[in-house]
Protein backbone atom coordinates (compact mmCIF):
# COMPACT_ATOMS: atom_id res chain seq x y z
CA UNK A 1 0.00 0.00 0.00
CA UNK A 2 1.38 3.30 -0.63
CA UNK A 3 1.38 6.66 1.36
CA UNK A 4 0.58 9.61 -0.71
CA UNK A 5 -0.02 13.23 0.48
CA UNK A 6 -2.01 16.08 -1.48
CA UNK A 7 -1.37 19.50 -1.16
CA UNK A 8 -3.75 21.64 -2.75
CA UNK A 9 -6.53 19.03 -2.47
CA UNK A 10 -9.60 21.20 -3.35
CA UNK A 11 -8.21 22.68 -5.96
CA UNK A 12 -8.88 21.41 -9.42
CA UNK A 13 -6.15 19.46 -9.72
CA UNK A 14 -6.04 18.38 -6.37
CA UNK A 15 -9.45 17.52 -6.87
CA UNK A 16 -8.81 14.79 -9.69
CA UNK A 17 -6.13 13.15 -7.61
CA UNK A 18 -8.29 13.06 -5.11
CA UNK A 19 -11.08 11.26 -7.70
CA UNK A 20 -8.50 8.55 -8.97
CA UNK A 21 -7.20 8.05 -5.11
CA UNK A 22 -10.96 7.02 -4.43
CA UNK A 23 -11.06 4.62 -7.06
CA UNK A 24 -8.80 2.70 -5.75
CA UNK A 25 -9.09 3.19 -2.29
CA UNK A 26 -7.35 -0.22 -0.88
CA UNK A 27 -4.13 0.62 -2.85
CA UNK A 28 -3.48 4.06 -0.89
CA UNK A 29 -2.68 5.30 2.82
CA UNK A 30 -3.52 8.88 2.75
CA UNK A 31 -1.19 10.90 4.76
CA UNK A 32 -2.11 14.36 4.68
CA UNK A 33 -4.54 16.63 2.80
CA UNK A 34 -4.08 20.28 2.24
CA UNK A 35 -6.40 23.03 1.44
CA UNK A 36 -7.56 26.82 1.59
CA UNK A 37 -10.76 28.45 2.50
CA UNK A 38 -13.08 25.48 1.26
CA UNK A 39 -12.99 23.84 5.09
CA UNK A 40 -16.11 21.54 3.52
CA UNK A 41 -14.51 20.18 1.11
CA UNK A 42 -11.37 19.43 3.13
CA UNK A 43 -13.01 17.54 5.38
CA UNK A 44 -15.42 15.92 3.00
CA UNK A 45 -12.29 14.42 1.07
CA UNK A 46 -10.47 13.68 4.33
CA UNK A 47 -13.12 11.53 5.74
CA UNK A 48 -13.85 9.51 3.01
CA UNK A 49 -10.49 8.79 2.29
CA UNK A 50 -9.61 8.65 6.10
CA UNK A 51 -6.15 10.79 5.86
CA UNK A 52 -4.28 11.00 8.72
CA UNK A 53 -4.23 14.73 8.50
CA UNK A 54 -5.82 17.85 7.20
CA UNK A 55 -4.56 20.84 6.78
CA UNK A 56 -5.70 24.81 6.07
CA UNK A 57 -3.30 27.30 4.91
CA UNK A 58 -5.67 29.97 6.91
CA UNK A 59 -4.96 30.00 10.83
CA UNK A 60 -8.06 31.64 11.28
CA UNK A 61 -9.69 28.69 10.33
CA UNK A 62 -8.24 25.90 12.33
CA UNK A 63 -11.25 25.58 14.60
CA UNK A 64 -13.69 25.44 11.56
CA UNK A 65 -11.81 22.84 10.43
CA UNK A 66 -11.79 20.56 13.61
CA UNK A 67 -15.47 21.16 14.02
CA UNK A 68 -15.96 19.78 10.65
CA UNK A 69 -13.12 16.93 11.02
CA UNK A 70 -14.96 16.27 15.10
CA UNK A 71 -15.03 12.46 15.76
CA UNK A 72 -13.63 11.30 12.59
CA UNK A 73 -10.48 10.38 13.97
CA UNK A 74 -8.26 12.77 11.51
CA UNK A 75 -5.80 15.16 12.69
CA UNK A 76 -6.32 19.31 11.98
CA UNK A 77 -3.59 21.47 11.66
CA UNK A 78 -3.78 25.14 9.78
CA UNK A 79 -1.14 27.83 8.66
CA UNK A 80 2.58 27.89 7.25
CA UNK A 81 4.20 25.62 9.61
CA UNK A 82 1.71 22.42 9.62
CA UNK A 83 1.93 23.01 5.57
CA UNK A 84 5.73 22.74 6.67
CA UNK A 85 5.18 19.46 9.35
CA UNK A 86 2.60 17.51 6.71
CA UNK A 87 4.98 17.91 3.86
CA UNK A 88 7.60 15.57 6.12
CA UNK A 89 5.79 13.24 7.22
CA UNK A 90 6.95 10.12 5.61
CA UNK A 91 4.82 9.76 2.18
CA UNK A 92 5.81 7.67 -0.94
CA UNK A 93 4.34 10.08 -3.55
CA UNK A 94 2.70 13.44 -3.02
CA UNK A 95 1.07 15.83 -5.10
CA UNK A 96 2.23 19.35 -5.31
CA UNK A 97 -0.97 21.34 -6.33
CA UNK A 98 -0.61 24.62 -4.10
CA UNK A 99 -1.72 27.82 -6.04
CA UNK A 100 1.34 29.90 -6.98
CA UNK A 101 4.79 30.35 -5.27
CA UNK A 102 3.39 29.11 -2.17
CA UNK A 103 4.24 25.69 -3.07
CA UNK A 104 7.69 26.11 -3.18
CA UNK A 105 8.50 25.25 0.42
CA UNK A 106 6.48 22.07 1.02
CA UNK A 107 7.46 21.17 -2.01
CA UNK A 108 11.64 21.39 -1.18
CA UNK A 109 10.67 19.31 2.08
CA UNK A 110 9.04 16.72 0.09
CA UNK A 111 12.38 16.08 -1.62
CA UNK A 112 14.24 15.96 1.05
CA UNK A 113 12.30 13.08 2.62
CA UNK A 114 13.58 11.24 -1.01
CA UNK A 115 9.30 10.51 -2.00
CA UNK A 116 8.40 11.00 -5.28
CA UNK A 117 6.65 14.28 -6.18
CA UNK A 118 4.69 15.14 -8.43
CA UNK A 119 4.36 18.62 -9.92
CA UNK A 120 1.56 20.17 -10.77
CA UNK A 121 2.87 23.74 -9.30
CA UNK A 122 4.67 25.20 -12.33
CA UNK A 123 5.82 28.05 -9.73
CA UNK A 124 8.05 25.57 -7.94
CA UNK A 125 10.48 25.11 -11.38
CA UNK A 126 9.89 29.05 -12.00
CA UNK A 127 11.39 30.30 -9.10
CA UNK A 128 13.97 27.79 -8.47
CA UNK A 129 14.50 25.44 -11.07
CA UNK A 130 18.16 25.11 -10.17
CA UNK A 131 17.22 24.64 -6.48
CA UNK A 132 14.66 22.40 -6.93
CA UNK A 133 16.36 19.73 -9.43
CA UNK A 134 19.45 20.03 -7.03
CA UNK A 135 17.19 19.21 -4.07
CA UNK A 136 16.01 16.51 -5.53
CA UNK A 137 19.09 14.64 -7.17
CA UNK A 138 20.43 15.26 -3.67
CA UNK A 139 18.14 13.40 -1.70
CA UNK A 140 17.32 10.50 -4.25
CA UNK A 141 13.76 11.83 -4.90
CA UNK A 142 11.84 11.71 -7.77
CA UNK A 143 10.25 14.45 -9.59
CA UNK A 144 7.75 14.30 -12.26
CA UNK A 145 5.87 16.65 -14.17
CA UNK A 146 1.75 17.15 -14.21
CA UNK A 147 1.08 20.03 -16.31
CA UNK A 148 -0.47 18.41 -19.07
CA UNK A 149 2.12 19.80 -21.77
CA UNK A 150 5.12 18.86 -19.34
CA UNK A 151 3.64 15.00 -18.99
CA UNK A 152 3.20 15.24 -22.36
CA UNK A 153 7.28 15.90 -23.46
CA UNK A 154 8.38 13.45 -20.60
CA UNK A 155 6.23 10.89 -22.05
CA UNK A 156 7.74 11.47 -26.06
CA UNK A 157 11.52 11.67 -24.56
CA UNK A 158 10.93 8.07 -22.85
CA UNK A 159 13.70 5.80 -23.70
CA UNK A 160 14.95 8.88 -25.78
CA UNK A 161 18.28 10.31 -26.15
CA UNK A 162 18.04 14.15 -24.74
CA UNK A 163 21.02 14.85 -27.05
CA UNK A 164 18.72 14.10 -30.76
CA UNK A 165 16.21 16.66 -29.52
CA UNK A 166 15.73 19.50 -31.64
CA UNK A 167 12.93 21.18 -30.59
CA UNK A 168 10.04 20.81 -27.84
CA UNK A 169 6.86 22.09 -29.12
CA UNK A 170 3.93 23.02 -26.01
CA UNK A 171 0.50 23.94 -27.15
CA UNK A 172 -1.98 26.75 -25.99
CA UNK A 173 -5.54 26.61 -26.41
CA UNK A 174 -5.58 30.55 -26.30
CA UNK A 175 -7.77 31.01 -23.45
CA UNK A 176 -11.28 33.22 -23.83
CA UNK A 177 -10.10 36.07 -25.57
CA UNK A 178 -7.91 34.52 -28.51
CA UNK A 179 -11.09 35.14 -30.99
CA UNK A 180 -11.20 38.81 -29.90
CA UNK A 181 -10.22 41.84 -31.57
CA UNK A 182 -7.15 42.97 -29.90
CA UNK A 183 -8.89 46.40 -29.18
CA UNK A 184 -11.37 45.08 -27.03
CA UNK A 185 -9.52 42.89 -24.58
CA UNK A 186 -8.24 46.53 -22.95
CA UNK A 187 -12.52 45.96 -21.58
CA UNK A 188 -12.08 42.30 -20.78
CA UNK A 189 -13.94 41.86 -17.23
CA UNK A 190 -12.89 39.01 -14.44
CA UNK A 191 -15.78 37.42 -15.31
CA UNK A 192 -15.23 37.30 -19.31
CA UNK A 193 -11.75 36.10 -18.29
CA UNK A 194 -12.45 33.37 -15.57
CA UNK A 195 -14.20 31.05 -18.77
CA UNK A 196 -12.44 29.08 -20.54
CA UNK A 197 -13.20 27.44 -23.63
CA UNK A 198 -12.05 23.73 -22.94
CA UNK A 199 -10.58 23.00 -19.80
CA UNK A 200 -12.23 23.10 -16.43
CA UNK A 201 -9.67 25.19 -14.01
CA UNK A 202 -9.57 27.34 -11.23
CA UNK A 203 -10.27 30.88 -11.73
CA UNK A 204 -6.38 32.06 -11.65
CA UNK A 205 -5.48 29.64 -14.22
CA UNK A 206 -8.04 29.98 -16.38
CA UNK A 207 -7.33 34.19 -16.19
CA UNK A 208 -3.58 33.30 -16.52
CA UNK A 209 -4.59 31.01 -19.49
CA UNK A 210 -6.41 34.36 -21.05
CA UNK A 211 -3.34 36.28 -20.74
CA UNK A 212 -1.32 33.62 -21.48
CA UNK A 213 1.01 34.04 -18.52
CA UNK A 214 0.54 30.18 -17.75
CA UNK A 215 2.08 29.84 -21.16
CA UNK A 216 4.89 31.83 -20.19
CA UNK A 217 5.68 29.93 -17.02
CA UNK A 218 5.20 26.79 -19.09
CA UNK A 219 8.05 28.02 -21.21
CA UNK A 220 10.41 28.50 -18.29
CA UNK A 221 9.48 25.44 -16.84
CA UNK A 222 10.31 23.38 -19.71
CA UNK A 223 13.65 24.49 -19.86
CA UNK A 224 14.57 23.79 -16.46
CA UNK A 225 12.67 20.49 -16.30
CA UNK A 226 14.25 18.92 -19.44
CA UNK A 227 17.20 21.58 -19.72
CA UNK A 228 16.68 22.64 -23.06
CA UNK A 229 17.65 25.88 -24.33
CA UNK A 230 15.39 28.55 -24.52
CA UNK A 231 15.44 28.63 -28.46
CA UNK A 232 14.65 24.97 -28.59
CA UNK A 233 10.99 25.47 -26.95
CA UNK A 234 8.26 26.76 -29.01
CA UNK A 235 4.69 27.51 -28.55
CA UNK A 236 1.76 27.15 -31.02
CA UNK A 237 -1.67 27.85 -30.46
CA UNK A 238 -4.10 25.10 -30.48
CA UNK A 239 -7.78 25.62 -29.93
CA UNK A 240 -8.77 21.97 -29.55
CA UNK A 241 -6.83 21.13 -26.73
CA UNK A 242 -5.63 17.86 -28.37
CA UNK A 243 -2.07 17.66 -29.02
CA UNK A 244 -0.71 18.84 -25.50
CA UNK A 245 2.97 19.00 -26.58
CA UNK A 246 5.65 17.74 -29.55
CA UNK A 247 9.10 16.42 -29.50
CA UNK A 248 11.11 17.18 -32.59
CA UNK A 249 14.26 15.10 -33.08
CA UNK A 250 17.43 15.52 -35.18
CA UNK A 251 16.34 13.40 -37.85
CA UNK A 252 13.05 15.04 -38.71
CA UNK A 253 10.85 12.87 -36.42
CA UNK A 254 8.49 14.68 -34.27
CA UNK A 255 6.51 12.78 -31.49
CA UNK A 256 3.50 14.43 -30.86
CA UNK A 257 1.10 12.99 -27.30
CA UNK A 258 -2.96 13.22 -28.04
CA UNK A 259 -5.55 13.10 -25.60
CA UNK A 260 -8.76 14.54 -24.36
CA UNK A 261 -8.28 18.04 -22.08
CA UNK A 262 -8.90 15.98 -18.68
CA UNK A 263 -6.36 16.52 -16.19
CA UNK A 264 -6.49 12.93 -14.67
CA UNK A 265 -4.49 11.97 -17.89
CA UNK A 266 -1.23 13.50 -16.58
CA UNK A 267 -2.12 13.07 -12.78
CA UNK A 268 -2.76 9.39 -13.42
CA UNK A 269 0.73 8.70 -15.56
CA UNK A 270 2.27 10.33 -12.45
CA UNK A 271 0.39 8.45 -9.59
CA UNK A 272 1.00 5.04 -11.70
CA UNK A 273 4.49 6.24 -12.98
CA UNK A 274 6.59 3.84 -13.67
CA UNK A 275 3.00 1.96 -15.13
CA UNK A 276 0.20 2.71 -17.47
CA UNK A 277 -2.91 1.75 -16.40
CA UNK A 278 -6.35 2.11 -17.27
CA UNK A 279 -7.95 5.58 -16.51
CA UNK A 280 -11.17 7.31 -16.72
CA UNK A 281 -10.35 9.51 -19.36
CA UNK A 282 -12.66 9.68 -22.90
CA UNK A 283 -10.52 8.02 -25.59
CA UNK A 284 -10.71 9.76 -28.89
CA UNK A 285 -12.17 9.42 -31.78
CA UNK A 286 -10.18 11.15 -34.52
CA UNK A 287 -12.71 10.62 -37.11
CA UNK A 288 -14.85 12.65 -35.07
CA UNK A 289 -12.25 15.17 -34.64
CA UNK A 290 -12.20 15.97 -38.73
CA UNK A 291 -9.18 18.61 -38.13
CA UNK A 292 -6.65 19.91 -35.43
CA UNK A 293 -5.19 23.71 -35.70
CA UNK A 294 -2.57 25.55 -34.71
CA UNK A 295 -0.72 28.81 -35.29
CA UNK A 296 2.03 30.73 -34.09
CA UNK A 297 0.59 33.35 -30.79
CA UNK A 298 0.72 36.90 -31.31
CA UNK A 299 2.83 38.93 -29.55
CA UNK A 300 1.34 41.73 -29.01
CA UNK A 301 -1.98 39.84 -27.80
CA UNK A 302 0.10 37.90 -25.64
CA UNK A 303 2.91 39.84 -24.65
CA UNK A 304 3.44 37.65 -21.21
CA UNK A 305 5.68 35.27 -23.77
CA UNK A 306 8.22 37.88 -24.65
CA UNK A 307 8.72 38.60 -20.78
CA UNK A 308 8.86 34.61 -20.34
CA UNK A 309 12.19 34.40 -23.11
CA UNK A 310 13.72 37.83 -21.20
CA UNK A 311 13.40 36.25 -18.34
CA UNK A 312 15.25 33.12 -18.89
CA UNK A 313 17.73 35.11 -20.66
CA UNK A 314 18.42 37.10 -17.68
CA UNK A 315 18.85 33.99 -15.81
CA UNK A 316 19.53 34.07 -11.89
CA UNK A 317 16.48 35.05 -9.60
CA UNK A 318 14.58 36.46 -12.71
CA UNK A 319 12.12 33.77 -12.63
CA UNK A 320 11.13 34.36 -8.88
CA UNK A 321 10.19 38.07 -9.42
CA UNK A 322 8.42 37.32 -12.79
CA UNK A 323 6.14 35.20 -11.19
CA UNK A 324 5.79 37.31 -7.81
CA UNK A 325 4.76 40.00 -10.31
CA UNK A 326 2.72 37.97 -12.13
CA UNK A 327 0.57 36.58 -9.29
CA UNK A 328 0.29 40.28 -7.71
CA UNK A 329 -0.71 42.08 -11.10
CA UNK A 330 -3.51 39.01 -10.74
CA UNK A 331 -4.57 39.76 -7.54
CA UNK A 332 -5.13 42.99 -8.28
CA UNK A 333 -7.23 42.20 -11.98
CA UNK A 334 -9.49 39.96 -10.18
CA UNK A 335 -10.21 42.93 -7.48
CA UNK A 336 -10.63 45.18 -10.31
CA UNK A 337 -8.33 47.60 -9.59
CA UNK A 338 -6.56 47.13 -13.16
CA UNK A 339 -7.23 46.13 -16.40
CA UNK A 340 -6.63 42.97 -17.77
CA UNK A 341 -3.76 44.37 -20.43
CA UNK A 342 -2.04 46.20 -17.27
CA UNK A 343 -1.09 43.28 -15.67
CA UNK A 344 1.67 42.56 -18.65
CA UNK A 345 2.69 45.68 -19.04
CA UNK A 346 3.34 45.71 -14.37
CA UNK A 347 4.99 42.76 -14.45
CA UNK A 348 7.33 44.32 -17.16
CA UNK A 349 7.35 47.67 -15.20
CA UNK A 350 8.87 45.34 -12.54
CA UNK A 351 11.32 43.28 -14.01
CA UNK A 352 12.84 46.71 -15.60
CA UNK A 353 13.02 48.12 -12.11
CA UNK A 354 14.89 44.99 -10.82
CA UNK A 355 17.33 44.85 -14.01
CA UNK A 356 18.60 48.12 -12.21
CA UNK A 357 19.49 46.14 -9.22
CA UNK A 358 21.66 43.12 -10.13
CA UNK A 359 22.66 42.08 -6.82
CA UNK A 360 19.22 41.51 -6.21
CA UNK A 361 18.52 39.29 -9.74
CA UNK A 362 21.79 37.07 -8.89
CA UNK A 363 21.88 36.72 -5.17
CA UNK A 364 22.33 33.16 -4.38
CA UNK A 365 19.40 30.57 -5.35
CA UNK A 366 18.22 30.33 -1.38
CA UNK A 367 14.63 29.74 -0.26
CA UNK A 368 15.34 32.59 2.09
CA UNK A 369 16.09 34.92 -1.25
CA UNK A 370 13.63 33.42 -3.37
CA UNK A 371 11.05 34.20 -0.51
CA UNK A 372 12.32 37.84 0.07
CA UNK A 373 12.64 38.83 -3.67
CA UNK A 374 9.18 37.85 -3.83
CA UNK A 375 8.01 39.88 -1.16
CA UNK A 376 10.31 42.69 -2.70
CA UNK A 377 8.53 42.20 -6.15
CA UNK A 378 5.04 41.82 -4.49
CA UNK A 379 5.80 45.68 -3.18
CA UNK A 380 6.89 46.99 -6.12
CA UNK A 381 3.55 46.04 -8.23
CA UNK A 382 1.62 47.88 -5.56
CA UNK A 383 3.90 51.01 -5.61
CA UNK A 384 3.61 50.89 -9.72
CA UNK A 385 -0.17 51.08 -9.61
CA UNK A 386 0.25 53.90 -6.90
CA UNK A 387 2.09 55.93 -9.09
CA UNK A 388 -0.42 54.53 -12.05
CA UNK A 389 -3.01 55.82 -10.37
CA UNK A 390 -1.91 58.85 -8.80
C-alpha cells in the first residue's frame, strides 16, 4: 500500500487526484490533505479517504476545520508551519498542487524526505529550477511533471536520447479572448476572463490562461525540467486542446502525445508512474475530430511570452520576481483595480526596475532569497499602480 499526500486538495487538480485516489481506495494510505478556505470540502475528502491529516493554509480557520473533522479520527492542523510538518511526514508520492509560489517550500521538504513528487505547481520550477532539481538529485527523490504539456514531453523523450532533440513544441488553447479583436480585450472583465473554452480550471489559471502568462511559465518550466535551451521550446496555439505537446528530433521525427483536455491523464501517468494503467479519461475518436489547428501566438496579444524568453535570458532570480509579479498584477485584476492588459505591461514595469538592481537578480538561489525577492517584487507592483493611479 502506498502513502501519498495532497497538497492543494480542493483545488482542481487536487481535486482529480483526489477522484483517482478514491477509485482505488485499498491501494493508498492517505497521509495528509491540504487546502484553503473550502474547510467543507477538506473535510469531506479527508473523511472519506480517512487521511491522517488535514490541513488549512488559513490559521483563522483551524477551529472550523476541527469542528468539521470532530469524531472522525483525523488530525487538523492550519497555517505555514503544519503546511511545513505535513509535507515531512513520511509519504511515498505526493502531489504538489498549491496555487502559486506558495508551493515552493512544502514542495523542497518533500524532496528531502527522497518521496516521489509530483508537480503540478509550475511556480516551484519558475522560481527555483536550479534549487529544486538540485534538491532533488540530492536526496534521491523523484520528480515528475503534471502540467499536461510537461507530462506530455516526458512521455515522447521516454527511452529517448536528450542529445537528438531539436525542438520541444507546447500547445496553448488561447484562453477566452484569442477570438477577440485585440482592441477590445483593454474591456475584458474578471468574469469574461475566468471562462475558458475547454478546460475546467480554477479561476487564476483559467485568467492566466487568457493572458497567457501560464504559457509563459510553461516556457520557463520546460527548460529547467528537461534543460533545453530557450530557443529549442516553441509555442503554437491550439484551440482543440488535443495535441498537448511535440518532440522534434534531429532526424526530422516529431513525437507528438494526443488526448482529451482531462487533467487525470497527466495526474494518473504520475500516480502510476513507472506503469500505465487504465484511466477514466474519454478516448478519442479522430474521425470525429475531422481537423486539429494551430498557429504561431501573437505577440502583441500575448505579450506575457516575450517577458517569459527575457526572463530566462536574464537567468539568476529572474524567474522568482516574474512570477511574484505575475501573481500580484492578478490579484489585483481579479479585485478590479486594473485592467486585464495592465497586468503585462506591471509585471514588465517590474522586471525593468529589478534589471537596475543586479545584486538583487543574482543573489544566491536560497529559499530565504527566493522568498524575500518575492516579497520585494510583491511591493513593487503595488507602488507601480500607486504611481499609475496617482
Amino acid at each position: 500500500m502506498r502513502k501519498v499526500s495532497v497538497f492543494g486538495a480542493t483545488g482542481s487538480i487536487g481535486q482529480n487526484t483526489i477522484d483517482l485516489i478514491a477509485r482505488d481506495p485499498s491501494s493508498y494510505e492517505v497521509v495528509a490533505l491540504t487546502g484553503g478556505s473550502n474547510i467543507a470540502q477538506l473535510a469531506e475528502d479527508a473523511r472519506k479517504l480517512g487521511a491522517q491529516l488535514a490541513v488549512t493554509a488559513h490559521e483563522d480557520r483551524l477551529q472550523n476545520l476541527r469542528d468539521a473533522l470532530s469524531g472522525s479520527g483525523v488530525e487538523a492542523a492550519a497555517g505555514q508551519a503544519a503546511l511545513i510538518e505535513a509535507a515531512n511526514r513520511p509519504a511515498d508520492w505526493v502531489m504538489s498542487a498549491i496555487v502559486g509560489s506558495a508551493g515552493l517550500a512544502p514542495g523542497l521538504e518533500v524532496l528531502k524526505q527522497g518521496a516521489t513528487l509530483a508537480l503540478a505547481n509550475k511556480e516551484t520550477l519558475v522560481c527555483a529550477g536550479p534549487l529544486v532539481l538540485e534538491t532533488a538529485r540530492a536526496h534521491g527523490a523523484d520528480l515528475l511533471p503534471v502540467d499536461s504539456e510537461h507530462s506530455a514531453v516526458f512521455q515522447a523523450l521516454a527511452g529517448e536520447d536528450m542529445a537528438a532533440v531539436e525542438r520541444i513544441v507546447i500547445t496553448a488553447s488561447g484562453g477566452a479572448f484569442r477570438d477577440w479583436p485585440l482592441p477590445d480585450l483593454a474591456r475584458a472583465t474578471v468574469e469574461q476572463a475566468s471562462s475558458h473554452p475547454n478546460w475546467n480550471m480554477g479561476q487564476r489559471i483559467t485568467i492566466d490562461s487568457a493572458s497567457m502568462f501560464n504559457k509563459a511559465l510553461e516556457i520557463i518550466e520546460t527548460k529547467e525540467y528537461f534543460g533545453v535551451s530557450p530557443r529549442q521550446i516553441e509555442v503554437l496555439v491550439h484551440p482543440e486542446s488535443i495535441v498537448h505537446a511535440l518532440v522534434g528530433f534531429r532526424d526530422g521525427a516529431l513525437m507528438a502525445h494526443l488526448g482529451a483536455p482531462d487533467m487525470r491523464h497527466a495526474i494518473g501517468y504520475a500516480l502510476h508512474w513507472p506503469e500505465r494503467r487504465e484511466l477514466p479519461v474519454q478516448r478519442l475518436d479522430l474521425t470525429a475530430l475531422g481537423q486539429l489547428n494551430f498557429s504561431s501566438p501573437d505577440d502583441a496579444r500575448y505579450p506575457a511570452l516575450r517577458l517569459a524568453r527575457e526572463v530566462m535570458s536574464r537567468g539568476g532570480l529572474s524567474g522568482a520576481i516574474f512570477n511574484a509579479a505575475k501573481e500580484r498584477a492578478l490579484d489585483l485584476f481579479i479585485q478590479r483595480r486594473i485592467g486585464f492588459l495592465d497586468m503585462a505591461d506591471i509585471v514588465a514595469t517590474v522586471l525593468e526596475r529589478f534589471e537596475g538592481t543586479d545584486s538583487l537578480i543574482d543573489a544566491d538561489m536560497t529559499l530565504d532569497n527566493i522568498q524575500q525577492t518575492d516579497h520585494l517584487a510583491r511591493h513593487w507592483v503595488d507602488e507601480a499602480v500607486l504611481r499609475r493611479a496617482g
